[in-house]
C-alpha atoms as a PDB file:
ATOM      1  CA  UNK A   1      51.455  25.063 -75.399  1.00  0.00           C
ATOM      2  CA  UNK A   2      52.769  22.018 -77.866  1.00  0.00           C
ATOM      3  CA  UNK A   3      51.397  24.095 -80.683  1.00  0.00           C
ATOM      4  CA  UNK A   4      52.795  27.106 -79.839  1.00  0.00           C
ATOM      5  CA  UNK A   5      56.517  25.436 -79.408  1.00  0.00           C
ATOM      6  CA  UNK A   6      55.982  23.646 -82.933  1.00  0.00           C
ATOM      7  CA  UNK A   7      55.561  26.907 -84.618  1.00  0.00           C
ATOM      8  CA  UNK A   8      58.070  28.687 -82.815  1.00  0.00           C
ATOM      9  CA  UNK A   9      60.706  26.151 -83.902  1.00  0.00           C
ATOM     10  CA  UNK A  10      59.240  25.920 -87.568  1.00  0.00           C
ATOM     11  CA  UNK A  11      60.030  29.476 -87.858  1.00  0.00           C
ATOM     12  CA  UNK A  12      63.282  29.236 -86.792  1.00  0.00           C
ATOM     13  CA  UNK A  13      63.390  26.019 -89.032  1.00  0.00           C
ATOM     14  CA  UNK A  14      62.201  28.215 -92.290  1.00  0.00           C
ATOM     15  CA  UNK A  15      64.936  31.272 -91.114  1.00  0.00           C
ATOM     16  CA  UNK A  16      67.333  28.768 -91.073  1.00  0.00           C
ATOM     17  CA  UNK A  17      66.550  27.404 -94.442  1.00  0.00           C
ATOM     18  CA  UNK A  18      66.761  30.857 -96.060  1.00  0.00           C
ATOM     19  CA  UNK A  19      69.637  31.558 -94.569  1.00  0.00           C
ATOM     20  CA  UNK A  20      69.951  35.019 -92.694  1.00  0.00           C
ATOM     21  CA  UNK A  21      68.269  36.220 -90.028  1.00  0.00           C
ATOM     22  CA  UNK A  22      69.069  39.650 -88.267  1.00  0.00           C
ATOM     23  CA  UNK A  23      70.233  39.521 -84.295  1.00  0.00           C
ATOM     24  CA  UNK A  24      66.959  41.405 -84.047  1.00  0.00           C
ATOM     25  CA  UNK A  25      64.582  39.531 -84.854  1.00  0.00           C
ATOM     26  CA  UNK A  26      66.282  36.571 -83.246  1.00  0.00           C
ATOM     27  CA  UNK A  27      66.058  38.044 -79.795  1.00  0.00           C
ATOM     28  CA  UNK A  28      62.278  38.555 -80.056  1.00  0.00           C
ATOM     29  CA  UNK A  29      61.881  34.951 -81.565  1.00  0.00           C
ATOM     30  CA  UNK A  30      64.199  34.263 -78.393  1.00  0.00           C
ATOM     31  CA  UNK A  31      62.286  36.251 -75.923  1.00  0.00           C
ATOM     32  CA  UNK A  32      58.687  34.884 -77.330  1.00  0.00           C
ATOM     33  CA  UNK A  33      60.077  31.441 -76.653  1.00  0.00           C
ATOM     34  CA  UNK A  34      61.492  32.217 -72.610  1.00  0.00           C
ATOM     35  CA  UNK A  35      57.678  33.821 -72.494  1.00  0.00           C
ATOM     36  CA  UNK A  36      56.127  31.062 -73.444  1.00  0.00           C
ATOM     37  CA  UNK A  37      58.224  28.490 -71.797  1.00  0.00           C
ATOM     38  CA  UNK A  38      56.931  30.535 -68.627  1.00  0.00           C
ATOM     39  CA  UNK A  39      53.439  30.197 -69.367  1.00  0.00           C
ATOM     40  CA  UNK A  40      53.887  26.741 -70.144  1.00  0.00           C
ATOM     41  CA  UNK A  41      55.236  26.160 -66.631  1.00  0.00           C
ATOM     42  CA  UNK A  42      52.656  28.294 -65.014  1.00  0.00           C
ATOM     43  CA  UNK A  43      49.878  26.596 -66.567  1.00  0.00           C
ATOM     44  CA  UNK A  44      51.145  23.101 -65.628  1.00  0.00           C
ATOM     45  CA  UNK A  45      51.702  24.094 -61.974  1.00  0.00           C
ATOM     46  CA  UNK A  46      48.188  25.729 -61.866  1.00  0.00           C
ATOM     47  CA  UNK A  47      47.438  22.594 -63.845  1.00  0.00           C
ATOM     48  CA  UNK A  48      48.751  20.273 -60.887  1.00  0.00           C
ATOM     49  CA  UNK A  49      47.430  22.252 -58.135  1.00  0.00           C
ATOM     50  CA  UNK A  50      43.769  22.402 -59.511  1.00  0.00           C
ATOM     51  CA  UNK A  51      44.157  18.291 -59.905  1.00  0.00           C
ATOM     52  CA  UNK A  52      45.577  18.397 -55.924  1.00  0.00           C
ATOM     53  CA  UNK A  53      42.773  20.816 -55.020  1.00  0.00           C
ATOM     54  CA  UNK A  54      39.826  18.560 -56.956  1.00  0.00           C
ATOM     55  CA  UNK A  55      41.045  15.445 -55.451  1.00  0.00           C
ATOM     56  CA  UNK A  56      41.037  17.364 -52.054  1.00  0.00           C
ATOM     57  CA  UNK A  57      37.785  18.896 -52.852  1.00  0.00           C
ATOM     58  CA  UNK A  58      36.470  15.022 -53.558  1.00  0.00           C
ATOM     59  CA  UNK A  59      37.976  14.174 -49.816  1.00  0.00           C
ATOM     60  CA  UNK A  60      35.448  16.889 -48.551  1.00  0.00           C
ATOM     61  CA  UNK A  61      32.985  15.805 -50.449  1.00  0.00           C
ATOM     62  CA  UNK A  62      32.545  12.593 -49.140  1.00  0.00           C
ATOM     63  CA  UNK A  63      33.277  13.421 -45.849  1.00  0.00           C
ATOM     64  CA  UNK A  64      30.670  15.866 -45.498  1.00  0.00           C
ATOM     65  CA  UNK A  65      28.289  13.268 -46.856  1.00  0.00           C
ATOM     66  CA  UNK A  66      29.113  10.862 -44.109  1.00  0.00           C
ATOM     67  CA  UNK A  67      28.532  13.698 -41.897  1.00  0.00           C
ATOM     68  CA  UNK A  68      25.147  14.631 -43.227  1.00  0.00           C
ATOM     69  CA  UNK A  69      24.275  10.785 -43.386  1.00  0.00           C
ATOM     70  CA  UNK A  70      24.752  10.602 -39.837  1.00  0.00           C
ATOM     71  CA  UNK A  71      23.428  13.884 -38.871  1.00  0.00           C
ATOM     72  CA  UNK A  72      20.418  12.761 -40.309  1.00  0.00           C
ATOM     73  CA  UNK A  73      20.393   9.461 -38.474  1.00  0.00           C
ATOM     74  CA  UNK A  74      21.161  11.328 -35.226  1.00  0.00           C
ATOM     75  CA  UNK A  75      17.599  13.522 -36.303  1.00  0.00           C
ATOM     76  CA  UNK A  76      15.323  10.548 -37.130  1.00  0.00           C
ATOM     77  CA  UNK A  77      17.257   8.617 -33.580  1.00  0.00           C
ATOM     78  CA  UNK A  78      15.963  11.540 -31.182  1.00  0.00           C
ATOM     79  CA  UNK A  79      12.776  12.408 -33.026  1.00  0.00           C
ATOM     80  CA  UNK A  80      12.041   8.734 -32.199  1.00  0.00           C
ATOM     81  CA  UNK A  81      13.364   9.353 -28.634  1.00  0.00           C
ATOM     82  CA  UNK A  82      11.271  12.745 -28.614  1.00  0.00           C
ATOM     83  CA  UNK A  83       7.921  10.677 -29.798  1.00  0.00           C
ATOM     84  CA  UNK A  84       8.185   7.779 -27.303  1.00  0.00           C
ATOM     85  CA  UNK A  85       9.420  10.478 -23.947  1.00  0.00           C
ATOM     86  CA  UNK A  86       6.330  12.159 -25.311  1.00  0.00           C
ATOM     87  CA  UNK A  87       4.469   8.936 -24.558  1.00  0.00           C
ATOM     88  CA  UNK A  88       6.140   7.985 -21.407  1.00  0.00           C
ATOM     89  CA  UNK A  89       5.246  11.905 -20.032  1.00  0.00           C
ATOM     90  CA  UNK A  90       1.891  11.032 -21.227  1.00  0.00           C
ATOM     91  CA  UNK A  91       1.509   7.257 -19.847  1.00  0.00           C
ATOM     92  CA  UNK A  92       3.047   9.303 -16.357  1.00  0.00           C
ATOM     93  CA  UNK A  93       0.460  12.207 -16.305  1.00  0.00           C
ATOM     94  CA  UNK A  94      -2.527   8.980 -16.413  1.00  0.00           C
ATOM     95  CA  UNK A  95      -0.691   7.311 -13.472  1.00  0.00           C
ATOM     96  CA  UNK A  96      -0.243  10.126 -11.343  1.00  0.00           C
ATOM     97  CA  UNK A  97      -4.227  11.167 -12.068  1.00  0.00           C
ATOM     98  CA  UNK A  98      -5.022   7.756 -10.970  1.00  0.00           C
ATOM     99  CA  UNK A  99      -3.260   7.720  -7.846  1.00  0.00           C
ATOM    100  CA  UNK A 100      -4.685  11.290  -7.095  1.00  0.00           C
ATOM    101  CA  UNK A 101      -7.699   9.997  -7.641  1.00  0.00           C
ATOM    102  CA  UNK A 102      -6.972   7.081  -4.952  1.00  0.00           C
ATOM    103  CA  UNK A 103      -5.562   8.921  -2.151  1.00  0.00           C
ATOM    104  CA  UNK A 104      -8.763  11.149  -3.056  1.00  0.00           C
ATOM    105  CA  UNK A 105     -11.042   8.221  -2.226  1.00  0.00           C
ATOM    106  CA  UNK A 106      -8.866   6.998   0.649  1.00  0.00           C
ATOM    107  CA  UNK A 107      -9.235  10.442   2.495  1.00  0.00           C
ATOM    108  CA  UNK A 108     -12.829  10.763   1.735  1.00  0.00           C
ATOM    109  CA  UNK A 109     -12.720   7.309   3.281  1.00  0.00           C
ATOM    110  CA  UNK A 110     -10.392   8.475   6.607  1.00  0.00           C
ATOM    111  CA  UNK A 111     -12.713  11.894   7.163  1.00  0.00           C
ATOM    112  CA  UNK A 112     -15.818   9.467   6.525  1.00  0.00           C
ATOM    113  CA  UNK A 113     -14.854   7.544   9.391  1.00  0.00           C
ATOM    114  CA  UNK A 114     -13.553  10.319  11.675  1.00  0.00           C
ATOM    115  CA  UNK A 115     -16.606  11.893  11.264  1.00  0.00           C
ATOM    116  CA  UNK A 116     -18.566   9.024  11.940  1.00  0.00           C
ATOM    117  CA  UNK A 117     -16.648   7.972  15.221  1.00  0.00           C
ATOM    118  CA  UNK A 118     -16.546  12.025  16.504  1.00  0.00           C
ATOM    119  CA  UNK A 119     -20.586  11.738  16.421  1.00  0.00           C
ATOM    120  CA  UNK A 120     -20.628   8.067  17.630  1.00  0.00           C
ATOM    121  CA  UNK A 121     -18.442   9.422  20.261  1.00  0.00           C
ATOM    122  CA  UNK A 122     -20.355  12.179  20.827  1.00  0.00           C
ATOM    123  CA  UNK A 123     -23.616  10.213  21.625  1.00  0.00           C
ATOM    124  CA  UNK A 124     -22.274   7.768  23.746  1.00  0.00           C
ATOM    125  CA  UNK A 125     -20.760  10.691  26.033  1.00  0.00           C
ATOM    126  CA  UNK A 126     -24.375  12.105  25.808  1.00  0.00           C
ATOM    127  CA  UNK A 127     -26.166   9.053  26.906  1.00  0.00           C
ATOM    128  CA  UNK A 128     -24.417   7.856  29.904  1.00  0.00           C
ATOM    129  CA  UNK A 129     -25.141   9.787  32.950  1.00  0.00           C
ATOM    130  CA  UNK A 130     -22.398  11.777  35.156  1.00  0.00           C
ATOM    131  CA  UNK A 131     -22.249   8.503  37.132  1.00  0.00           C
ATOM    132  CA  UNK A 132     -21.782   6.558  34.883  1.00  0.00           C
ATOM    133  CA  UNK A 133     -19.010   8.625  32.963  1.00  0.00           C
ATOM    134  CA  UNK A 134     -16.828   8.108  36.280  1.00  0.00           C
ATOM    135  CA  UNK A 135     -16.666   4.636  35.317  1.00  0.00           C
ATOM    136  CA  UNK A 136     -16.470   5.095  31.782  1.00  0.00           C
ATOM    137  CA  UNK A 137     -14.036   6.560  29.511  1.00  0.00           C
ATOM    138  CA  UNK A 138     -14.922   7.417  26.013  1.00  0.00           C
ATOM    139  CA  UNK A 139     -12.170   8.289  23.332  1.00  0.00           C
ATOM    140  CA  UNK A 140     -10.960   8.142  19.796  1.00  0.00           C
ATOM    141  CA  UNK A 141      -6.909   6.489  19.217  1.00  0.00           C
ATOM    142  CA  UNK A 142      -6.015   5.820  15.341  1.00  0.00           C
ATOM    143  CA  UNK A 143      -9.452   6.140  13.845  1.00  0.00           C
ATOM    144  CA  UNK A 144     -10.884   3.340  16.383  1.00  0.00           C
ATOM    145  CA  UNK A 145     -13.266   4.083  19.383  1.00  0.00           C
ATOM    146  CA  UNK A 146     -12.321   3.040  22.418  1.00  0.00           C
ATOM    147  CA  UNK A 147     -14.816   2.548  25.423  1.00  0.00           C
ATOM    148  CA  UNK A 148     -13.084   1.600  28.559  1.00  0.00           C
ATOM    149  CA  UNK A 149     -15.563   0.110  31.402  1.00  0.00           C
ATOM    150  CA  UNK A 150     -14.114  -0.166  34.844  1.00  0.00           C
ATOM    151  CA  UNK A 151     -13.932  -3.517  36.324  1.00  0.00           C
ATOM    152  CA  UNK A 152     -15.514  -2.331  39.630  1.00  0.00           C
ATOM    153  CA  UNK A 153     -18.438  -1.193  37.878  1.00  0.00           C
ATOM    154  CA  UNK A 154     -18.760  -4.914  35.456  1.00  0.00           C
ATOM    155  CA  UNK A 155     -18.410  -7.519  37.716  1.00  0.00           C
ATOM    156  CA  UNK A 156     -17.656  -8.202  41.404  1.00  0.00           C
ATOM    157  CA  UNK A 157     -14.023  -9.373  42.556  1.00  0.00           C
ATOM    158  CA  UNK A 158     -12.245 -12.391  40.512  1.00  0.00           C
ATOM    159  CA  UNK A 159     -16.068 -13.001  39.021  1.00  0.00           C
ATOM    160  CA  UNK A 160     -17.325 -12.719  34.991  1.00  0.00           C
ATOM    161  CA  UNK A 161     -21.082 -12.025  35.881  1.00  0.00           C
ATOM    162  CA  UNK A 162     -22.387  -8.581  35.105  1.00  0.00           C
ATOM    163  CA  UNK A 163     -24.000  -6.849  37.209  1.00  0.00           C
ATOM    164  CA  UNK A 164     -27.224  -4.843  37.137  1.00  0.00           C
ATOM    165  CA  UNK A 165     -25.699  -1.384  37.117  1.00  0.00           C
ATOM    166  CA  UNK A 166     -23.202  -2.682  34.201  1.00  0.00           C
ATOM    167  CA  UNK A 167     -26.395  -3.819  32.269  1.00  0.00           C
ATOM    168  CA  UNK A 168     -28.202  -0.540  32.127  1.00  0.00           C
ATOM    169  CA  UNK A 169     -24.646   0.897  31.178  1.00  0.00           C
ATOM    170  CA  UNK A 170     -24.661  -1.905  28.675  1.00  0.00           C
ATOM    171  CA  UNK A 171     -28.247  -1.247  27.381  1.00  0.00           C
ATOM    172  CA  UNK A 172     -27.366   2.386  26.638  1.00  0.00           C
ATOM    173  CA  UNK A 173     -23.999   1.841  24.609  1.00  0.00           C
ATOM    174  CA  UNK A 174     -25.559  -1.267  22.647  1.00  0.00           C
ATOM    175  CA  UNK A 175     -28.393   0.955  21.501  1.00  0.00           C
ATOM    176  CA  UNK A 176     -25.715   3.173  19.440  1.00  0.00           C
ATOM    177  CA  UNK A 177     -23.669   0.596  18.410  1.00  0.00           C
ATOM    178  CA  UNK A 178     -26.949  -0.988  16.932  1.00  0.00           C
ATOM    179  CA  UNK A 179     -26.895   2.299  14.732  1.00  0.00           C
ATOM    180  CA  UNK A 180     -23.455   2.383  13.517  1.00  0.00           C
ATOM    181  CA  UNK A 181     -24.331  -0.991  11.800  1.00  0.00           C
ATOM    182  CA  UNK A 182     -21.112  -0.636   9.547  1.00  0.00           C
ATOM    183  CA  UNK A 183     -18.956  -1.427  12.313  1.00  0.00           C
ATOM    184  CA  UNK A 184     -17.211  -4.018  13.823  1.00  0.00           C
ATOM    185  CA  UNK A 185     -17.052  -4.688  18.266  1.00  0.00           C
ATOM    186  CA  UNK A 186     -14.283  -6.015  19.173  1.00  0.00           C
ATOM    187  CA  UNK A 187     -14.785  -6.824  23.596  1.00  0.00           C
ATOM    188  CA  UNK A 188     -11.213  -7.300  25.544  1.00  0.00           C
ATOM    189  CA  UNK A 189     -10.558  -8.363  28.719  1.00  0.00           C
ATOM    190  CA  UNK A 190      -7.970  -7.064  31.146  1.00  0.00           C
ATOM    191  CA  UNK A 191      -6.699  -7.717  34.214  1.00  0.00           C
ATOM    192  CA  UNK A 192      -4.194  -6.949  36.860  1.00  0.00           C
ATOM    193  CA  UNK A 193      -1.125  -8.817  38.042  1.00  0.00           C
ATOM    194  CA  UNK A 194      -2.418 -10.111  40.635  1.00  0.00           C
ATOM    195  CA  UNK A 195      -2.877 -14.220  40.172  1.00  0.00           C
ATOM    196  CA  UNK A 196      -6.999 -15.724  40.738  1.00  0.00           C
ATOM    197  CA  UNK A 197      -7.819 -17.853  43.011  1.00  0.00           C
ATOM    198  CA  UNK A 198     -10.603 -19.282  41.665  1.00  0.00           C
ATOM    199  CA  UNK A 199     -11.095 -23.285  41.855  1.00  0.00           C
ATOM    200  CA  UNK A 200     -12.905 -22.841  38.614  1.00  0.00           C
ATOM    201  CA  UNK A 201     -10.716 -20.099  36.636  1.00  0.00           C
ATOM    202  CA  UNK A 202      -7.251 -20.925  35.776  1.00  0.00           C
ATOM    203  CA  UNK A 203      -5.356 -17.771  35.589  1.00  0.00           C
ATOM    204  CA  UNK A 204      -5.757 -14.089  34.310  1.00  0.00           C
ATOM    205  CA  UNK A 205      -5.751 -15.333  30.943  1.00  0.00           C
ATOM    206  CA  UNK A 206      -9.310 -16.866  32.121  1.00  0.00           C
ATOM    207  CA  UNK A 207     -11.053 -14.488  33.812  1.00  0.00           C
ATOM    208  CA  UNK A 208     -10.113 -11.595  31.080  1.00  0.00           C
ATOM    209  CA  UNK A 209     -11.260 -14.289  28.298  1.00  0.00           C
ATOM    210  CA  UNK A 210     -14.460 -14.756  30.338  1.00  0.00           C
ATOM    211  CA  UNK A 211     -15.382 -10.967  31.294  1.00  0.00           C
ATOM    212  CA  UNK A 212     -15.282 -10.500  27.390  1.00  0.00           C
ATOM    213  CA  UNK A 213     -17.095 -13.487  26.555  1.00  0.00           C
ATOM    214  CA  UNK A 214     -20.057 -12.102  28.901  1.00  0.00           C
ATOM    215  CA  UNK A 215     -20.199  -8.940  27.372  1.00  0.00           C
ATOM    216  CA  UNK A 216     -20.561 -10.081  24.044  1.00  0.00           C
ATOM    217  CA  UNK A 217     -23.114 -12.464  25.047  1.00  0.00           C
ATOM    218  CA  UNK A 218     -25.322  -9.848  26.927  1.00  0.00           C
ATOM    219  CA  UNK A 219     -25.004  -7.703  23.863  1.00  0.00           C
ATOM    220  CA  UNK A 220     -25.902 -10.294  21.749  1.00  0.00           C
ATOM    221  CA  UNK A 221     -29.017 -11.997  24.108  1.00  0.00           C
ATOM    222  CA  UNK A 222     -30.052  -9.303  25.712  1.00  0.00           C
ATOM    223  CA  UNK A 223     -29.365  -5.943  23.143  1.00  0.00           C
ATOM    224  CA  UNK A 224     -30.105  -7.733  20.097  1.00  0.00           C
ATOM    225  CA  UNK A 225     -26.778  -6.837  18.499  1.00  0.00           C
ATOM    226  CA  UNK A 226     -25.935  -9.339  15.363  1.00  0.00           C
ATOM    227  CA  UNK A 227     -23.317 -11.699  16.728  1.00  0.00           C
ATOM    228  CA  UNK A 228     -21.355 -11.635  13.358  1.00  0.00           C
ATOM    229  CA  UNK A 229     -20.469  -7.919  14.575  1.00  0.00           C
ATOM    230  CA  UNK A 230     -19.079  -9.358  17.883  1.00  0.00           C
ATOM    231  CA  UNK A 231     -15.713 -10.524  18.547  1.00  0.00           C
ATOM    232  CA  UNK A 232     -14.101 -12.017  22.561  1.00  0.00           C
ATOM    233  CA  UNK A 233     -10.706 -11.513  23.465  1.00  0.00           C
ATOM    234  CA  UNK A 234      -9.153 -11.656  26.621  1.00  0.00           C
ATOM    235  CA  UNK A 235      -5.622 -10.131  27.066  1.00  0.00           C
ATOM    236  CA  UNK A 236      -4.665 -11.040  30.945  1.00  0.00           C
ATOM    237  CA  UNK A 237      -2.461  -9.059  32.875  1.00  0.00           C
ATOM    238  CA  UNK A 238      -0.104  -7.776  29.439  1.00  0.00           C
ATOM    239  CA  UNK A 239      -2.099  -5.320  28.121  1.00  0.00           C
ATOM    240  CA  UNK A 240      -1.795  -2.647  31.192  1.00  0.00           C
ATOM    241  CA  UNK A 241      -2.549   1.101  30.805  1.00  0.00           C
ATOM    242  CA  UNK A 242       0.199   1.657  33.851  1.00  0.00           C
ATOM    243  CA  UNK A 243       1.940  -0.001  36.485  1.00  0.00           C
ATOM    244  CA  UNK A 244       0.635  -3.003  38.832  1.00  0.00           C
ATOM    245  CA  UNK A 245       2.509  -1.398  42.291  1.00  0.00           C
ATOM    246  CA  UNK A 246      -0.077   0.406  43.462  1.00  0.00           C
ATOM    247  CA  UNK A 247      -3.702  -0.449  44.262  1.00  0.00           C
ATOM    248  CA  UNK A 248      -5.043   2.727  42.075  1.00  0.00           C
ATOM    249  CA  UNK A 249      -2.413   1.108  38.908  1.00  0.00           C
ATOM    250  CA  UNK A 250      -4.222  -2.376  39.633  1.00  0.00           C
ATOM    251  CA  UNK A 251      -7.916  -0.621  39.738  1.00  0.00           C
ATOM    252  CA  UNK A 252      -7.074   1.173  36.151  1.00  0.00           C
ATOM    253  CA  UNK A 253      -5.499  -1.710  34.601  1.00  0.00           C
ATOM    254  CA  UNK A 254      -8.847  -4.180  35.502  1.00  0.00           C
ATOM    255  CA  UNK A 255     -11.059  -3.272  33.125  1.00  0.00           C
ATOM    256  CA  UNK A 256     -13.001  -4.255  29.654  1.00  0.00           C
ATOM    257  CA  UNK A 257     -12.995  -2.226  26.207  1.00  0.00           C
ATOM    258  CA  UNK A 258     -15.236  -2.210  23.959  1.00  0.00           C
ATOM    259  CA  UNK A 259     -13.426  -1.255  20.986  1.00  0.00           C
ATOM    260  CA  UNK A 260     -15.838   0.072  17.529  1.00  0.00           C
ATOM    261  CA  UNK A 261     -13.992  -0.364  14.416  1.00  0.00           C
ATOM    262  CA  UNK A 262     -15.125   0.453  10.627  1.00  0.00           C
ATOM    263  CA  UNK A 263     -15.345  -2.672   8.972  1.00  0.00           C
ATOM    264  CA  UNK A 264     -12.303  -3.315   6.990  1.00  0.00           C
ATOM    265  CA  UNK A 265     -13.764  -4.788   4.264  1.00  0.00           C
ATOM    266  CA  UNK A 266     -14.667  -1.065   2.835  1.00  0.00           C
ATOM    267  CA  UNK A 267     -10.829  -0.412   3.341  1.00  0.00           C
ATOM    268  CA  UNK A 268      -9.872  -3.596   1.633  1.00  0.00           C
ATOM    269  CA  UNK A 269     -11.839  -2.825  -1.572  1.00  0.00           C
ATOM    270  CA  UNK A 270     -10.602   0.244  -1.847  1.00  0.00           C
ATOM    271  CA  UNK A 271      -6.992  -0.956  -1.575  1.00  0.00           C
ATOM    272  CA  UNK A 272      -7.910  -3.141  -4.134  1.00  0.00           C
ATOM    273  CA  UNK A 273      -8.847  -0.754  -6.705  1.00  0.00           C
ATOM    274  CA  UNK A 274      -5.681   0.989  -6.280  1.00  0.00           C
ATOM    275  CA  UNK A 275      -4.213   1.924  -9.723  1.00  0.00           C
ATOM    276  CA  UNK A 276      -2.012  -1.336 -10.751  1.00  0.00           C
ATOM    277  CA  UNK A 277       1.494  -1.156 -11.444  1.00  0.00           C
ATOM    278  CA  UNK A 278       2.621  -1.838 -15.043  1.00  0.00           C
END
C-alpha cells in the first residue's frame, strides 16, 4: 500500500512539474487514489482482525491443551481405578468361594450328626422293651439326644442307689453309647420342689448331684464306658419340664437325662479353619 501511494503522488509530482494536466486524467488519478485508500483500509482492518482472531485462536489453543492434559489424566486415574476394582472383584470372588466352601463343610458336618443321632436314636428306641419305653423317653432337641429316665424307675424315694430294673435299662443304652464312641454323655439330675429329708443329703441340689454321679459311675464300673466320655451334673428342682402343683408335674419333673452330644472338638476345628478375615 506505501508503494502504491508513493507512485501515485510521484505522478502527480511529475504532472505538476510539466505543467498541465487535463481535468480528465486528474479525476482517474483522483479516483485510483479514493480506490486505493479503500483497499488500504480494508486490508488493515482484515489486517487487525486476523491479529485479534490468531491471538484468540492461541487462547483456544492452550485451553484445549489443558483440557486434553487432563482428559488424559482423568484416563490413566480410572484405568488405574478399573485395574485395582478388577482386583478387589477378584480378591471378592476367592472370599466368597472360601466361605462356600465352609458353610459346605459345616453342613456336611450338621447332616453328619443328624444322621448319626436319627440312627443312634433309632436303636435305642429298638432296644428297650415296651416296658421299659413307659419309663423312657427318647428324642432329638438342637442336634443333641436326649434320654429322659423316670425317677420311679432309677432309684427308690429321696435315695441315689439304682436299682436292678434301672441297671438292665442301663446295660442296654450303655451298649450303644459304647458305639457312638465320638460322643460326649453328659448325666443330669433333677428333682422336684419338694425339700429332702435326708439326715445325710442336704437339699435337692444333693440328691440330683448324687443320682447323676451314680449313673455315671455304673456306666463307667459296670458298662465299661471310658470315663473321659462321662460328665455329673445335678440341676435340683430349676430345671423342671412343668409345674410342681400336682403330683403327676412332681413325677415328670424327677427324673435323670442322659444327654449324647458330638464332641465339640470336631466343631471347634472346623470353626477354626474358617476363611480369615483380611
Amino acid at each position: 500500500m506505501k508503494i502504491s501511494k508513493t507512485i501515485f503522488a510521484m505522478a502527480l509530482a511529475c504532472l505538476a512539474l510539466t505543467g498541465c494536466v487535463s481535468n480528465k486524467k486528474y479525476n482517474e488519478l483522483q479516483l485510483q487514489y479514493n480506490t486505493l485508500q479503500d483497499d488500504y483500509r480494508t486490508t488493515r482492518e482484515s489486517l487487525i482482525e486476523c491479529n485479534a482472531e490468531s491471538k484468540n485462536l492461541t487462547s483456544q489453543n492452550e485451553q484445549l491443551r489443558g483440557a486434553l492434559t487432563s482428559l488424559k489424566s482423568t484416563l490413566d486415574q480410572s484405568m488405574n481405578q478399573n485395574q485395582q476394582s478388577n482386583v478387589n472383584i477378584a480378591k471378592l470372588v476367592d472370599e466368597i468361594n472360601a466361605s462356600n466352601k465352609y458353610i459346605k463343610q459345616l453342613v456336611d458336618a450338621k447332616s453328619k450328626s443328624d444322621s448319626l443321632n436319627i440312627a443312634l436314636t433309632n436303636r435305642l428306641t429298638r432296644s428297650l422293651s415296651n416296658d421299659e419305653l413307659r419309663d423312657v423317653d427318647v428324642k432329638v432337641l438342637k442336634g443333641v439326644v436326649y434320654i429322659s429316665l423316670a425317677d420311679n424307675m432309677l432309684f427308690k424315694s429321696g435315695s441315689y442307689e439304682i436299682s436292678p430294673k434301672a441297671k438292665e435299662t442301663l446295660d442296654k443304652i450303655a451298649k450303644i453309647i459304647k458305639d457312638y464312641s465320638d460322643y460326649d454323655v453328659l448325666v443330669e439330675g433333677n428333682t422336684d420342689n419338694v425339700p429332702i429329708s435326708k439326715t445325710n443329703i442336704r437339699n435337692n441340689w444333693d440328691l440330683s448331684a448324687l443320682r447323676a454321679s451314680s449313673v455315671v459311675q455304673y456306666l463307667q464300673d459296670n458298662c465299661g464306658v471310658n470315663p473321659s466320655r462321662l460328665s455329673a451334673a445335678g440341676r435340683g428342682e430349676y430345671n423342671p419340664l412343668t409345674d410342681n402343683d400336682t403330683e403327676t408335674g412332681r413325677a415328670r419333673n424327677r427324673r435323670t437325662e442322659i444327654i449324647i452330644t458330638p464332641k465339640l472338638d470336631q466343631f471347634l476345628d472346623l470353626i477354626d479353619q474358617a476363611p480369615a478375615e483380611e
